[in-house]
C-alpha atoms as a PDB file:
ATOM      1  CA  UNK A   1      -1.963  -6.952  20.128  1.00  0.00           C
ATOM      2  CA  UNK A   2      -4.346  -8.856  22.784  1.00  0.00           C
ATOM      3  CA  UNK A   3      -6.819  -8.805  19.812  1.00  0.00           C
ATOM      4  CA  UNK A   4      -5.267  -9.742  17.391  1.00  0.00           C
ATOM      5  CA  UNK A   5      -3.827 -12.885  18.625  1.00  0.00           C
ATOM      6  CA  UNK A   6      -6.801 -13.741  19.664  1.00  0.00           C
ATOM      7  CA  UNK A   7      -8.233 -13.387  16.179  1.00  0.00           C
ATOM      8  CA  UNK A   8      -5.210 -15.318  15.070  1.00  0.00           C
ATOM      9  CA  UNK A   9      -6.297 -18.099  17.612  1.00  0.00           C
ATOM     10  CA  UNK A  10      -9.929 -17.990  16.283  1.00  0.00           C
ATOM     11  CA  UNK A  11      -9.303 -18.304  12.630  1.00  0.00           C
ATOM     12  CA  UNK A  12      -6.497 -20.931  12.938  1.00  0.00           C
ATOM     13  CA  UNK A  13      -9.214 -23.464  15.082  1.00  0.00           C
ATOM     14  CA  UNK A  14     -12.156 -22.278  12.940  1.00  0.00           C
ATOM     15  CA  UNK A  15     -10.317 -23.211   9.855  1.00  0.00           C
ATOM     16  CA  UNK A  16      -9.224 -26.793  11.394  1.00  0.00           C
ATOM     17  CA  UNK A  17     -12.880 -27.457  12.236  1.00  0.00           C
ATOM     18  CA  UNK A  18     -13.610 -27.302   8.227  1.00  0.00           C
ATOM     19  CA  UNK A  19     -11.652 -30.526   8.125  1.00  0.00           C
ATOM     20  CA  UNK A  20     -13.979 -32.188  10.439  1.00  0.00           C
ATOM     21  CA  UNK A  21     -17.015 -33.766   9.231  1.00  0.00           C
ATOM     22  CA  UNK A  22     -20.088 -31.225   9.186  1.00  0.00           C
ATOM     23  CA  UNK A  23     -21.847 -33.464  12.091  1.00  0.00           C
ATOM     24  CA  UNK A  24     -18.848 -32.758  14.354  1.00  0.00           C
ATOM     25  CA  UNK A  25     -18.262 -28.996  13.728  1.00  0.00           C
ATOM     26  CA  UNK A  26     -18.734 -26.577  16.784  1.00  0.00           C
ATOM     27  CA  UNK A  27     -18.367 -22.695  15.980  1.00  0.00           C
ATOM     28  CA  UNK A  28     -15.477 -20.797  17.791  1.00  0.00           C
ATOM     29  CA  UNK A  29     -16.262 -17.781  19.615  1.00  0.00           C
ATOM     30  CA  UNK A  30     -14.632 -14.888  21.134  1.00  0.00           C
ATOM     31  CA  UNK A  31     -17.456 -14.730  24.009  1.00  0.00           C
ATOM     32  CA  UNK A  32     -18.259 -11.116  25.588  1.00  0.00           C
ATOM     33  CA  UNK A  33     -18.588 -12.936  28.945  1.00  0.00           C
ATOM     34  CA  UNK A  34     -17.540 -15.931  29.696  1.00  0.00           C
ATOM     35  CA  UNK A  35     -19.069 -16.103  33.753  1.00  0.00           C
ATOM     36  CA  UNK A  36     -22.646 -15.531  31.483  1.00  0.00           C
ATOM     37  CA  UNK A  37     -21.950 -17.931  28.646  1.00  0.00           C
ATOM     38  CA  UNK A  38     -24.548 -19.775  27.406  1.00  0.00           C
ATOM     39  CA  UNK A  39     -24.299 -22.949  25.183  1.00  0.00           C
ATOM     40  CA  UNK A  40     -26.591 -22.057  22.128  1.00  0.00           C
ATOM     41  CA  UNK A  41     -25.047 -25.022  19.712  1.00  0.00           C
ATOM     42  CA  UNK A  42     -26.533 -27.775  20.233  1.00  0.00           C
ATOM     43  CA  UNK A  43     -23.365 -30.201  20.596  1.00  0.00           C
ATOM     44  CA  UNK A  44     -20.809 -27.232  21.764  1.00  0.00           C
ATOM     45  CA  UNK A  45     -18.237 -24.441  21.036  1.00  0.00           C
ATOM     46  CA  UNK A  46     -14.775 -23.412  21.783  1.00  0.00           C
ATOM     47  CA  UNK A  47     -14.212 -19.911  23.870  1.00  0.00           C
ATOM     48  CA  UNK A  48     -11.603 -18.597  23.044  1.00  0.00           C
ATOM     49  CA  UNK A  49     -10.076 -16.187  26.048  1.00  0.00           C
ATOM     50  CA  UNK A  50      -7.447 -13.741  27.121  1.00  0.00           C
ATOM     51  CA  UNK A  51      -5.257 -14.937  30.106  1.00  0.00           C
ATOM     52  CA  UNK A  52      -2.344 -13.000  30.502  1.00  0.00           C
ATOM     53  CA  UNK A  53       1.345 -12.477  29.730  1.00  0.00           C
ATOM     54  CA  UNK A  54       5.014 -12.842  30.626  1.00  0.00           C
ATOM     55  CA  UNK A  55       7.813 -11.164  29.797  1.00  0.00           C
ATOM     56  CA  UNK A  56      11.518 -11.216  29.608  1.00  0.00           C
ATOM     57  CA  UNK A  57      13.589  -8.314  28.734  1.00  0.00           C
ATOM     58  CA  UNK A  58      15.883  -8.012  25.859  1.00  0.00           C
ATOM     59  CA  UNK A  59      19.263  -7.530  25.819  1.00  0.00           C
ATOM     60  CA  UNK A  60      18.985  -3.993  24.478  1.00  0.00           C
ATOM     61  CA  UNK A  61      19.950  -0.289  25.307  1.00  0.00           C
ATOM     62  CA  UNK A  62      17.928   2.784  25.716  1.00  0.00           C
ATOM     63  CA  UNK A  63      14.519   0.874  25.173  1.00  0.00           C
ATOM     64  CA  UNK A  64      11.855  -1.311  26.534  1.00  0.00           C
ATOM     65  CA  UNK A  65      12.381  -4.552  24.160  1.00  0.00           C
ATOM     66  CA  UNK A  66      10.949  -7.729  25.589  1.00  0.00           C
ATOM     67  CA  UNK A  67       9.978 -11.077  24.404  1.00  0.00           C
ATOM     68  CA  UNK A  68       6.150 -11.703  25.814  1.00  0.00           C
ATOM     69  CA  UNK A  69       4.537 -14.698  25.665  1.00  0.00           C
ATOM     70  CA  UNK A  70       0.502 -13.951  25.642  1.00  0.00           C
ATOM     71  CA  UNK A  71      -1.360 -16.932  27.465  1.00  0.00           C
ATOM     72  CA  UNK A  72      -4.698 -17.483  25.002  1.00  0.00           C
ATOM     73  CA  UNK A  73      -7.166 -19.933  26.921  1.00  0.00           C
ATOM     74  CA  UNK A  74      -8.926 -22.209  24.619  1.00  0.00           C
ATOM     75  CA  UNK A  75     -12.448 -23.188  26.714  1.00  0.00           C
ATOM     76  CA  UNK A  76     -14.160 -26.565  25.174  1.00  0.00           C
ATOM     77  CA  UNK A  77     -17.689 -26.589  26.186  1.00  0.00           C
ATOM     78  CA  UNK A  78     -19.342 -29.681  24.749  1.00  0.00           C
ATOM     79  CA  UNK A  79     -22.365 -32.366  25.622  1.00  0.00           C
ATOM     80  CA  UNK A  80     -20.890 -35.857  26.140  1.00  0.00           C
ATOM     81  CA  UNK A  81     -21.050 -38.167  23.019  1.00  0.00           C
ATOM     82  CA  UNK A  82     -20.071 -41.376  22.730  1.00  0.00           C
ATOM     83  CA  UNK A  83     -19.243 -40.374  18.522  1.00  0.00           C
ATOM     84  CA  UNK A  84     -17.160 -37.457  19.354  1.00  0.00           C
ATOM     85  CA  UNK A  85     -16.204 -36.568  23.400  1.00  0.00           C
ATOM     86  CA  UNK A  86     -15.461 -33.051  24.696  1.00  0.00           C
ATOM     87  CA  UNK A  87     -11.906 -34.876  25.411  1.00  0.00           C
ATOM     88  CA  UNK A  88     -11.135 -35.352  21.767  1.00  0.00           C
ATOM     89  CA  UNK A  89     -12.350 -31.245  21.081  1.00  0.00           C
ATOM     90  CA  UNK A  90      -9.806 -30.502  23.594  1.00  0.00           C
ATOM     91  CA  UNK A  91      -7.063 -33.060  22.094  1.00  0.00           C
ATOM     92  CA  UNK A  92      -7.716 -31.756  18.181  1.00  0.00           C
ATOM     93  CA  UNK A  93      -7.566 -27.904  19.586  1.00  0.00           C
ATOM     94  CA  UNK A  94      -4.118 -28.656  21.181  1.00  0.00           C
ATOM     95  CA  UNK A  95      -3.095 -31.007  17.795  1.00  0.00           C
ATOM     96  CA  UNK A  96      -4.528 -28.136  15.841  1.00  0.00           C
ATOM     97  CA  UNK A  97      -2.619 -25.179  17.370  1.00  0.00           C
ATOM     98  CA  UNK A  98       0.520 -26.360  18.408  1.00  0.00           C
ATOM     99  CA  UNK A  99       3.374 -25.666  16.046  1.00  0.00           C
ATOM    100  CA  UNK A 100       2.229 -23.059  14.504  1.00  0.00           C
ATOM    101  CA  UNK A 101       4.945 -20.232  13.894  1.00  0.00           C
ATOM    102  CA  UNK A 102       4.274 -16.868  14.782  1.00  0.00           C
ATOM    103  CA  UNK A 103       5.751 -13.923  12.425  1.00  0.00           C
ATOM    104  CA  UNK A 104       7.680 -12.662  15.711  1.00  0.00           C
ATOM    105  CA  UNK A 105      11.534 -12.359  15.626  1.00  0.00           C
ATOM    106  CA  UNK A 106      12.328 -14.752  18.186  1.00  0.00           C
ATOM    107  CA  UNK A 107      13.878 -18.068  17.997  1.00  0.00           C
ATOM    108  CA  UNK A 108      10.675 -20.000  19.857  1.00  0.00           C
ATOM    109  CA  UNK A 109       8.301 -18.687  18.073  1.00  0.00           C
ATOM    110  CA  UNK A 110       5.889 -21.598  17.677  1.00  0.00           C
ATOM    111  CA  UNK A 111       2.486 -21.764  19.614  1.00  0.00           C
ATOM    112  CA  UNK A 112       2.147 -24.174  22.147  1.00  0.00           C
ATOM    113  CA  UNK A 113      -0.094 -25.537  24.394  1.00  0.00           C
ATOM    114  CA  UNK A 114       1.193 -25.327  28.520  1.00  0.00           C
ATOM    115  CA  UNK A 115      -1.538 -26.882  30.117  1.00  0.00           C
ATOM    116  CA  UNK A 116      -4.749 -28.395  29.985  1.00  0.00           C
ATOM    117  CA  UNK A 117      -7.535 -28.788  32.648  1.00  0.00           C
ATOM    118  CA  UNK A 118     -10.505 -30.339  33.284  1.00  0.00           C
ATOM    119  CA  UNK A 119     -12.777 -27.244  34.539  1.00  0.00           C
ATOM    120  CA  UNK A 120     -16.612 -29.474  35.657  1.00  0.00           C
ATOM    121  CA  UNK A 121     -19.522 -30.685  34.274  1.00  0.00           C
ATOM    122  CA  UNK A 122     -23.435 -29.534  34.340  1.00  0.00           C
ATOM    123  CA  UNK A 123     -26.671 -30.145  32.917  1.00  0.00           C
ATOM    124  CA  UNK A 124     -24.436 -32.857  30.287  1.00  0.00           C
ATOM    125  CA  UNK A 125     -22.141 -30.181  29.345  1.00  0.00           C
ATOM    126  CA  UNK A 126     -18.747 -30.732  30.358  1.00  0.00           C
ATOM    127  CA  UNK A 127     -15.763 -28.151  30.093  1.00  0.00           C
ATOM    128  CA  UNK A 128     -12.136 -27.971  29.630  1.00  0.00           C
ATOM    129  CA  UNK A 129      -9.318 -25.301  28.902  1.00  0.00           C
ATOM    130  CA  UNK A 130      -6.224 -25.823  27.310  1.00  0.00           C
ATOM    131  CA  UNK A 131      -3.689 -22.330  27.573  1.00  0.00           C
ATOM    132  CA  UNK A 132      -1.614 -21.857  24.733  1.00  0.00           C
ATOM    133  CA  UNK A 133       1.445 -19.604  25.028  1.00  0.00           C
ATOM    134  CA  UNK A 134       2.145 -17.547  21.514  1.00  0.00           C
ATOM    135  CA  UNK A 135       5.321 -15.827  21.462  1.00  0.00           C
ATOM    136  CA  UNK A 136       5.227 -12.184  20.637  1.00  0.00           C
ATOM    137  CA  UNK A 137       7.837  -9.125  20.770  1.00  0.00           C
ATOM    138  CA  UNK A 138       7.334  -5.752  22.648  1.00  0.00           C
ATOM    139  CA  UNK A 139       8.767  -2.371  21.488  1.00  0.00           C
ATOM    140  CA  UNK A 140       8.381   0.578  23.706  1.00  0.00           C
ATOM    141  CA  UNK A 141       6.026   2.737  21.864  1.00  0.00           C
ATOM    142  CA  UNK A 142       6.974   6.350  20.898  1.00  0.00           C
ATOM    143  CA  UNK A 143      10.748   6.266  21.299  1.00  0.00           C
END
């Protein structure tokens, strides 16, 4: 499930980032590390990144039935332009995402963004996450 949201999260911000003009488009990644990332565009990227989950157990008998809400952490990594700032990456990402509705049977089942920090700066290439909770059911498997 992990995977797949994060796919979701990918493909929903990759296919935002068409609307932008071409000289403003940064690829999104689902990086293999992200302590050994290395910028390779040259203006930036968004990481997208597993955080965790809640949960909150249904009201239901003889089974594990919970609502989860999987935290997907949106990394901006971006030089500093004066045309485009890392700042308005991280402000479209969060426009972009929130509000989305999820396909789960719950009754807040929109993405939305929770938080959003500033995370430092080096070599010109500042960084920011924004966690995004999506809402999602569990079902004990097997039963």
């Amino acid at each position: 499930m992990i995977k797949d949201v994060k796919e979701l999260i990918k493909n929903l911000l990759t296919d935002a980032i068409l609307t932008l003009p071409p000289q403003l488009q940064i690829p999104v990644e689902i990086p293999t590390s992200i302590d050994g990332y290395k910028l390779s565009h040259p203006i930036g990227a968004y990481l997208i990144v597993y955080k965790g989950s809640t949960y909150r157990q249904k009201d239901v008998k003889n089974i594990v039935a919970q609502d989860r809400d999987i935290e997907i952490m949106v990394v901006i990594t971006a030089r500093y332009r004066e045309d485009y700032t890392p700042e308005e990456y991280l402000d479209f990402a969060i426009n972009k995402l929130s509000g989305y509705q999820t396909d789960a049977k719950r009754t807040d089942r929109m993405i939305y963004c929770s938080q959003d920090e500033w995370l430092g700066e080096e070599a010109g290439i500042w960084s920011y996450a924004a966690t995004f909770i999506v809402p999602v059911e569990f079902y004990q498997v097997g039963v």
